[in-house]
PDB file of N, CA and C in Angstrom:
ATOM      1  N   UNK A   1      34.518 -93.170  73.277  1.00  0.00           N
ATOM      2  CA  UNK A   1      33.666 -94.194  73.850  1.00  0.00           C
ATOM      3  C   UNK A   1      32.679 -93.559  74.829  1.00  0.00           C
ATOM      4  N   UNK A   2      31.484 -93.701  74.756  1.00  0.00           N
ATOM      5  CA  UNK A   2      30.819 -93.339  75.869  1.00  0.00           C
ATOM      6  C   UNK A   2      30.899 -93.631  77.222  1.00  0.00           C
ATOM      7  N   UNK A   3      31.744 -94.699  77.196  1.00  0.00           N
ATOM      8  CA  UNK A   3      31.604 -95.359  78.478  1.00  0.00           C
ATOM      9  C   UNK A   3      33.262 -94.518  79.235  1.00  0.00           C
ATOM     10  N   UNK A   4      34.134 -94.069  78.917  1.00  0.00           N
ATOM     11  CA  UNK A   4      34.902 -92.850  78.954  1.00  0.00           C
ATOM     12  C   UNK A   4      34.997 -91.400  79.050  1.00  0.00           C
ATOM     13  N   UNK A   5      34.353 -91.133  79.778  1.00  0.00           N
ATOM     14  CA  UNK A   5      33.784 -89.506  80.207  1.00  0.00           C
ATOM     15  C   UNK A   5      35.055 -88.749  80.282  1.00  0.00           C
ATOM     16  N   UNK A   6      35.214 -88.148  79.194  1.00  0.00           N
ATOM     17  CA  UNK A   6      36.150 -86.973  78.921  1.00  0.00           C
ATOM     18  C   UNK A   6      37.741 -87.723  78.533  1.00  0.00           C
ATOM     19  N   UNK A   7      37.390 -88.482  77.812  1.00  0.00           N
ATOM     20  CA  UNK A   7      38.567 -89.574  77.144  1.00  0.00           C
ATOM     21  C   UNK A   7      39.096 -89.386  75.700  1.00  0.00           C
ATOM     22  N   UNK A   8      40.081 -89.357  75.588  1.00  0.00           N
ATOM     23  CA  UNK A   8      40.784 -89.225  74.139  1.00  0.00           C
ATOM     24  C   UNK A   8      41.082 -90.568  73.616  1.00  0.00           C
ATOM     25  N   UNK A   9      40.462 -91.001  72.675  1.00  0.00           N
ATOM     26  CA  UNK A   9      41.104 -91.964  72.163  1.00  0.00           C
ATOM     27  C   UNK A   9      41.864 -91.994  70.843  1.00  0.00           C
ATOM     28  N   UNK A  10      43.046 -92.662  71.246  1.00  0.00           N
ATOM     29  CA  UNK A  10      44.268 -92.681  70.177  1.00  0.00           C
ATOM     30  C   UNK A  10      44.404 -93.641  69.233  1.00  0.00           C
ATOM     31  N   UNK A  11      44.766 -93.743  68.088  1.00  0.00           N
ATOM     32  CA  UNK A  11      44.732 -95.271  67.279  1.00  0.00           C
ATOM     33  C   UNK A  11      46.255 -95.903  68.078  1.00  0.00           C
ATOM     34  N   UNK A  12      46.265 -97.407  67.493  1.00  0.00           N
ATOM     35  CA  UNK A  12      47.427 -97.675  68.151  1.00  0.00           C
ATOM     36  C   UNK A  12      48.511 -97.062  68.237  1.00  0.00           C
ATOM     37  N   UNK A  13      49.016 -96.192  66.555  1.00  0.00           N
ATOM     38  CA  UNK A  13      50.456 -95.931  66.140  1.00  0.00           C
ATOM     39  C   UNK A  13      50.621 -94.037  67.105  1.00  0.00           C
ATOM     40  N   UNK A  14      49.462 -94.073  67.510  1.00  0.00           N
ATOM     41  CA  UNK A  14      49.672 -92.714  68.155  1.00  0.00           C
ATOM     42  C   UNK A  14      50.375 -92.644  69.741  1.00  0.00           C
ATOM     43  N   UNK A  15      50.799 -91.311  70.057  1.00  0.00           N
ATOM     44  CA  UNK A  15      51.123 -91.317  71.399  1.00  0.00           C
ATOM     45  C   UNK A  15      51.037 -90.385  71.953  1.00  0.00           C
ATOM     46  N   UNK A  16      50.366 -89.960  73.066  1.00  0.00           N
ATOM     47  CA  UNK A  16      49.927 -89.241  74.382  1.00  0.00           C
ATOM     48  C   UNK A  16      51.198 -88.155  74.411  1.00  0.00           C
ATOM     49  N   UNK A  17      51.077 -86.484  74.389  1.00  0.00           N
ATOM     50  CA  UNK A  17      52.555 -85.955  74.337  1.00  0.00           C
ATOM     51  C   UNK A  17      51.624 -84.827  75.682  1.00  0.00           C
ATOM     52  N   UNK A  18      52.539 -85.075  76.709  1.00  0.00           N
ATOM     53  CA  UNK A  18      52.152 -83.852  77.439  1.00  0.00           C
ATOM     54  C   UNK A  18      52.568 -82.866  77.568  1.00  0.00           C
ATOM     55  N   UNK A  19      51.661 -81.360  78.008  1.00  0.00           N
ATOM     56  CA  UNK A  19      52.190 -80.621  77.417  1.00  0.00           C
ATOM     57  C   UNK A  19      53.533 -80.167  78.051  1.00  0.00           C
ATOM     58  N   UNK A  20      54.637 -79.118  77.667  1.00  0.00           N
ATOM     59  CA  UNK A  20      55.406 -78.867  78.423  1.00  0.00           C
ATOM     60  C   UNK A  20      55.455 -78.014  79.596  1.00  0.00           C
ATOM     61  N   UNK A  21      56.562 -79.051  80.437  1.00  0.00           N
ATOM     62  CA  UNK A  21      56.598 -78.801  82.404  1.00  0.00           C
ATOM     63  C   UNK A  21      56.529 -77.106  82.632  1.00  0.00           C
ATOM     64  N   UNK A  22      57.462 -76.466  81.821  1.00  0.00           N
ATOM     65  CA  UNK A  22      57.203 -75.028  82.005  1.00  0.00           C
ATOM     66  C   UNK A  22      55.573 -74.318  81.989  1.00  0.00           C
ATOM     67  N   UNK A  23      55.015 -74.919  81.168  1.00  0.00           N
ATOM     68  CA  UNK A  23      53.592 -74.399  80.883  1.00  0.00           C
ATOM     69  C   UNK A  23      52.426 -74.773  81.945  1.00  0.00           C
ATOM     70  N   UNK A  24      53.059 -75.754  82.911  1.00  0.00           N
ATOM     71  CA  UNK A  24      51.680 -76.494  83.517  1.00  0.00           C
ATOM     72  C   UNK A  24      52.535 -75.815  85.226  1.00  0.00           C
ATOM     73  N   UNK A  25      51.330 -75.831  86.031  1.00  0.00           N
ATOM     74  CA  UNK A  25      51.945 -75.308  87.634  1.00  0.00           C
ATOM     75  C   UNK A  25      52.050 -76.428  88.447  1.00  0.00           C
ATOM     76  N   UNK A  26      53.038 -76.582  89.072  1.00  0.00           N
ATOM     77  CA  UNK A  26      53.083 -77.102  90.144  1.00  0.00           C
ATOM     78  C   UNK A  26      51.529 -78.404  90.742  1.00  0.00           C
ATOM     79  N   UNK A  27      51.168 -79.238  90.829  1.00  0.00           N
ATOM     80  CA  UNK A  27      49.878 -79.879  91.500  1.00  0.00           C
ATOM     81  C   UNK A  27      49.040 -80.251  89.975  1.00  0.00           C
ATOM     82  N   UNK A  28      49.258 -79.813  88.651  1.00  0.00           N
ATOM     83  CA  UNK A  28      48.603 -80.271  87.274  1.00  0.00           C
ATOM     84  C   UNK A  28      48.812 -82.017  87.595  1.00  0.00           C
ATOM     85  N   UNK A  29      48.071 -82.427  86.921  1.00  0.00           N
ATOM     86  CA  UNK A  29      48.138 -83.413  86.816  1.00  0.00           C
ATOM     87  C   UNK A  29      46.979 -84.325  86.166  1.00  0.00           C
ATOM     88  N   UNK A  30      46.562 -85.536  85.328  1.00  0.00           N
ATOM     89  CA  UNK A  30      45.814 -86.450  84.246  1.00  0.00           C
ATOM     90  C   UNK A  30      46.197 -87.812  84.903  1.00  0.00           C
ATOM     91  N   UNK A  31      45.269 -88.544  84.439  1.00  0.00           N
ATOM     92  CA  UNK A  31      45.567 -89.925  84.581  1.00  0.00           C
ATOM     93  C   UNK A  31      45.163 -90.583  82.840  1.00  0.00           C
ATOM     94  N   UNK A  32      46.059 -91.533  82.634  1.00  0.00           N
ATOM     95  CA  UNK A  32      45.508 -92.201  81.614  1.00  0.00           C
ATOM     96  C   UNK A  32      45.965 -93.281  81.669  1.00  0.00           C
ATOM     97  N   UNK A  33      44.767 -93.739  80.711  1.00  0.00           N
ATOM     98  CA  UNK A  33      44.090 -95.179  80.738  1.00  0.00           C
ATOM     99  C   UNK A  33      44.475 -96.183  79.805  1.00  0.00           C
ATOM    100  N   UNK A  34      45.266 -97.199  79.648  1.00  0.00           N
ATOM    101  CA  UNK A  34      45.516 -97.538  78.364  1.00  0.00           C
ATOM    102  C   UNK A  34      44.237 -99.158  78.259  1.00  0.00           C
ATOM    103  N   UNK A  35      43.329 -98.915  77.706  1.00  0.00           N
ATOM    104  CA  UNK A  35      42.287-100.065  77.715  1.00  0.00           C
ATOM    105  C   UNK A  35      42.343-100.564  76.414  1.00  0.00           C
ATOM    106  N   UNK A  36      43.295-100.736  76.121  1.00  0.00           N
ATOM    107  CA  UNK A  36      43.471-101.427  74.426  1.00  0.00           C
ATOM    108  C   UNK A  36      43.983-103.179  75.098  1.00  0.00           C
ATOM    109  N   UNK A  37      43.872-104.062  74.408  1.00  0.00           N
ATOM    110  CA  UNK A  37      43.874-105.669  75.350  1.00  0.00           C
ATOM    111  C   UNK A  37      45.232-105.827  74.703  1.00  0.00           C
ATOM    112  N   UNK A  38      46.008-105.481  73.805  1.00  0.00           N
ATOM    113  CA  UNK A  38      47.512-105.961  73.898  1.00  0.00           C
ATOM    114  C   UNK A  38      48.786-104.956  73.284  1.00  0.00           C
ATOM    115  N   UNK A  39      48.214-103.949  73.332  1.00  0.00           N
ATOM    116  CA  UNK A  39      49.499-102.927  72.303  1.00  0.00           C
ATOM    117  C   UNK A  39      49.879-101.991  73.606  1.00  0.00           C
ATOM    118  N   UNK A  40      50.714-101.547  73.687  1.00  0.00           N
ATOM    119  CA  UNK A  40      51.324-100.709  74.444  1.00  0.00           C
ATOM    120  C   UNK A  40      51.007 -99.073  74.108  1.00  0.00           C
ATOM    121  N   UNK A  41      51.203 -97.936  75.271  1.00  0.00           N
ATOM    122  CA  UNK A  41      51.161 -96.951  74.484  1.00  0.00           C
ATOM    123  C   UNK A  41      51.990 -96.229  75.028  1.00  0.00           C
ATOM    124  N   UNK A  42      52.206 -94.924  74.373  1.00  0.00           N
ATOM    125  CA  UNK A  42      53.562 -94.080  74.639  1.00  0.00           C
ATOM    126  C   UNK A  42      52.825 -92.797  75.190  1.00  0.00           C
ATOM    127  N   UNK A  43      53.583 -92.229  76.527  1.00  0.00           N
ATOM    128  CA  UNK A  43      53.078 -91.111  76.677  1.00  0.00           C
ATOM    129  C   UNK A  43      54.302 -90.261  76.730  1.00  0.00           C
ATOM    130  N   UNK A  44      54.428 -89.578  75.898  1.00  0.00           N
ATOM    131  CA  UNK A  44      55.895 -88.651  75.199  1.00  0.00           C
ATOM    132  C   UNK A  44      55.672 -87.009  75.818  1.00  0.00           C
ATOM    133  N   UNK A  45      56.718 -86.640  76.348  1.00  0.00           N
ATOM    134  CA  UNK A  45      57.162 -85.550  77.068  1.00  0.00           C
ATOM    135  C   UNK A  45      58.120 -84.771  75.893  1.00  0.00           C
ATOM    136  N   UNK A  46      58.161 -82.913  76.009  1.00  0.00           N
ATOM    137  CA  UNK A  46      58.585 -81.824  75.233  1.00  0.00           C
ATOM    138  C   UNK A  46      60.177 -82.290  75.565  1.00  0.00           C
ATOM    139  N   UNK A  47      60.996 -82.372  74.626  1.00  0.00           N
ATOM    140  CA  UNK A  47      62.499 -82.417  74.741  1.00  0.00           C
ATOM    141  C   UNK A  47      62.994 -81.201  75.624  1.00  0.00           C
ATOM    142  N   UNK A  48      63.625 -82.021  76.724  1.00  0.00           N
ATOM    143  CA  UNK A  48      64.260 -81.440  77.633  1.00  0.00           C
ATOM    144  C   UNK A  48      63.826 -81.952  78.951  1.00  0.00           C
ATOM    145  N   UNK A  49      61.948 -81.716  78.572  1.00  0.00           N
ATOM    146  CA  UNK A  49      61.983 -82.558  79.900  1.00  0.00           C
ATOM    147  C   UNK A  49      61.793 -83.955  80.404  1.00  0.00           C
ATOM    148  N   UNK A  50      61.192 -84.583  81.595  1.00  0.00           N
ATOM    149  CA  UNK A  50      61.844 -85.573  82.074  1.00  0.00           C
ATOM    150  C   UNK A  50      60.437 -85.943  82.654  1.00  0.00           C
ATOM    151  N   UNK A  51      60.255 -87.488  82.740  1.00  0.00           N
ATOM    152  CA  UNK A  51      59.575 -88.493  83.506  1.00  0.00           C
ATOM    153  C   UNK A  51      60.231 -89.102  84.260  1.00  0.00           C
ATOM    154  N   UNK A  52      59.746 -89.182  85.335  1.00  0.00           N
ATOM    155  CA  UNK A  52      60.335 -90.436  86.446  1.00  0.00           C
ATOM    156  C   UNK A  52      61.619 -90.081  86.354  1.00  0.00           C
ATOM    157  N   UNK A  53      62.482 -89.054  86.349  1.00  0.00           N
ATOM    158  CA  UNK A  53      63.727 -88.948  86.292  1.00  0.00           C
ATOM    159  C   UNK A  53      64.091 -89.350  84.765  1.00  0.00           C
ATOM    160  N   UNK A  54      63.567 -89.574  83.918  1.00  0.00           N
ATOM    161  CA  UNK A  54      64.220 -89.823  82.380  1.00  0.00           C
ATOM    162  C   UNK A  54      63.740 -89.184  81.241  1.00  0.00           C
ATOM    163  N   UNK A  55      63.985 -89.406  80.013  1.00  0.00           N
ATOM    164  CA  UNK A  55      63.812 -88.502  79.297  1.00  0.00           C
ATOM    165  C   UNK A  55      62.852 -89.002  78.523  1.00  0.00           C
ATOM    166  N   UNK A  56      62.060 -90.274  78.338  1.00  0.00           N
ATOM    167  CA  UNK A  56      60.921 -91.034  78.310  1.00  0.00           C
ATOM    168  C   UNK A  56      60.819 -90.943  76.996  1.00  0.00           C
ATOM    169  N   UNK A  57      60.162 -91.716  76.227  1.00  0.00           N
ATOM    170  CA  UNK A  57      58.502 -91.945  76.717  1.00  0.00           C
ATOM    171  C   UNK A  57      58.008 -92.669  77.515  1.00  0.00           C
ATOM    172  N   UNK A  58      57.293 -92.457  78.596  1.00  0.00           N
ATOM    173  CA  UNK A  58      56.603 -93.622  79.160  1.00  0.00           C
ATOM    174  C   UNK A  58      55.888 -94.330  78.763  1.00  0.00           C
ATOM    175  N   UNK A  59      56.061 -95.453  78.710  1.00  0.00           N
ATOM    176  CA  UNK A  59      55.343 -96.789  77.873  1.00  0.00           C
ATOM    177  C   UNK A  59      54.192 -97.295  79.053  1.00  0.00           C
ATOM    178  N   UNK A  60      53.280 -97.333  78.614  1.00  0.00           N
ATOM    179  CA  UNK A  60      51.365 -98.056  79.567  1.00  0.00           C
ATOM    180  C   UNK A  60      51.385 -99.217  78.816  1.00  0.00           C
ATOM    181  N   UNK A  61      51.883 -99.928  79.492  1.00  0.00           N
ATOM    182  CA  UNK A  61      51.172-101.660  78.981  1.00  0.00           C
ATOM    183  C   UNK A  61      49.844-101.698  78.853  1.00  0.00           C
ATOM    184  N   UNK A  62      49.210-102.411  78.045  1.00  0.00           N
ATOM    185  CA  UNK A  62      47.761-103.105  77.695  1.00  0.00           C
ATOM    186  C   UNK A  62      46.693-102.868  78.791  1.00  0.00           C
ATOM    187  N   UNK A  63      46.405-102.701  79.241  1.00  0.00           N
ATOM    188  CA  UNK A  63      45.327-102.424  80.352  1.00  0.00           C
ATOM    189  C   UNK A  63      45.495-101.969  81.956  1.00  0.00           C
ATOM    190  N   UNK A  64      46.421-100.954  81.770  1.00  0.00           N
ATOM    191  CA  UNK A  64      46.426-100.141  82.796  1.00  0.00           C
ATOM    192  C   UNK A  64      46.913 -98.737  82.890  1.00  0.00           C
ATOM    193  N   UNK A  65      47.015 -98.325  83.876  1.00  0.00           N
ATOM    194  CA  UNK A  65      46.545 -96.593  84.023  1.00  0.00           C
ATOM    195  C   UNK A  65      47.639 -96.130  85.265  1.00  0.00           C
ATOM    196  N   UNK A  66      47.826 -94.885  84.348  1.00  0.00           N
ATOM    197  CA  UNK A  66      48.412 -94.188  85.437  1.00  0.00           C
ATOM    198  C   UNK A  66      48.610 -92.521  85.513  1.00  0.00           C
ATOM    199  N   UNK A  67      48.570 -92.047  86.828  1.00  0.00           N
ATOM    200  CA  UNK A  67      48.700 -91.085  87.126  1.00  0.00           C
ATOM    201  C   UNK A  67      49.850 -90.125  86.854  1.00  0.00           C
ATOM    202  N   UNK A  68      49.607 -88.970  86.056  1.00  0.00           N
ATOM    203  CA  UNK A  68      51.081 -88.319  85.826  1.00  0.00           C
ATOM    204  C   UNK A  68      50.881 -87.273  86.554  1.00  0.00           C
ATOM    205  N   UNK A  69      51.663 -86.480  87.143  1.00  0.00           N
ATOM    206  CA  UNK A  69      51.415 -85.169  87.768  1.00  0.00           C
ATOM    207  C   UNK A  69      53.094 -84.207  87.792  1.00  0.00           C
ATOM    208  N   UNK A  70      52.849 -82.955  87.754  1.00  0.00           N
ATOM    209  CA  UNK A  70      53.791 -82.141  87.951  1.00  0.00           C
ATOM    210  C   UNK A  70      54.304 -81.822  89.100  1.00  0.00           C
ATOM    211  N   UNK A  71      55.461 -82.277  89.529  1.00  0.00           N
ATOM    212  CA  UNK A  71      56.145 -82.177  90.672  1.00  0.00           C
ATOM    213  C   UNK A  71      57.141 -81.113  90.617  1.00  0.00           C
ATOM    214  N   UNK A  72      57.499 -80.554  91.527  1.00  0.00           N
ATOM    215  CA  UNK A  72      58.499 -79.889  91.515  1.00  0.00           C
ATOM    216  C   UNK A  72      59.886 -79.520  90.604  1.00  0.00           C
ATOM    217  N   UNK A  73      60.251 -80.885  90.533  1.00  0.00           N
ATOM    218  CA  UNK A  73      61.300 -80.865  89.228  1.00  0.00           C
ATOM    219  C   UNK A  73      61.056 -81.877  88.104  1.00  0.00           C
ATOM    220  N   UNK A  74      59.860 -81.984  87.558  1.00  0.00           N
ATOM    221  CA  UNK A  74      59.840 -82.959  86.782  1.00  0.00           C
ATOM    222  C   UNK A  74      58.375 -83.740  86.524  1.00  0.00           C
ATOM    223  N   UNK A  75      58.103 -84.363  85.743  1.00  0.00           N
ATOM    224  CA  UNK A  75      56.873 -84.861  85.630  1.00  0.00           C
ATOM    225  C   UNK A  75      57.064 -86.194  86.167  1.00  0.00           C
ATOM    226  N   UNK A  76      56.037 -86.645  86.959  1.00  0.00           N
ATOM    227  CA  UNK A  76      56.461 -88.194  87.932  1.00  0.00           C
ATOM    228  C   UNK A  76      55.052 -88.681  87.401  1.00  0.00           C
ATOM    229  N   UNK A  77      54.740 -90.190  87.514  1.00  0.00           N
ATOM    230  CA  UNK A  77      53.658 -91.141  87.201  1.00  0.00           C
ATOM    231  C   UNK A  77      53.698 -91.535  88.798  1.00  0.00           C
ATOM    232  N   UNK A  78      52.605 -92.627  89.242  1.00  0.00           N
ATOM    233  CA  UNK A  78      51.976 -93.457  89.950  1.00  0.00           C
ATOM    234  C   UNK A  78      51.068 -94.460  89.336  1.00  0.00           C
TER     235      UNK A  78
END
């Protein structure tokens, strides 16, 4: 979309996989956007590691966004 400056867009059945925690340093971190008006989307983490303390996918409801970043032990959202 143009109106998305430096945006990936996914069809619905797809899902967001970040890359793995070993590979990224400490302070990495993306935000994404889910601007689709009613499907959910998945943002899927390398087996083993962990979101928010779980082993995820993190699911983005229909029109909103969030911040993922690499923390210390784990990948955390906002």
């Amino acid at each position: 979309s143009p109106h998305q400056t430096g945006a990936i867009v996914f069809s619905n059945a797809d899902a967001i996989t970040l890359p793995a925690f070993a590979a990224c340093r400490t302070g990495w971190w993306c935000e994404v956007k889910n601007i689709h008006g009613v499907t959910s989307a998945n943002v899927s983490i390398v087996a083993g590691d962990t979101i928010d303390g779980g082993a995820g996918p993190l699911a983005l409801a229909a029109g909103t966004s969030r911040r993922i970043f690499r923390a210390a032990a784990g990948w955390r959202s906002i």
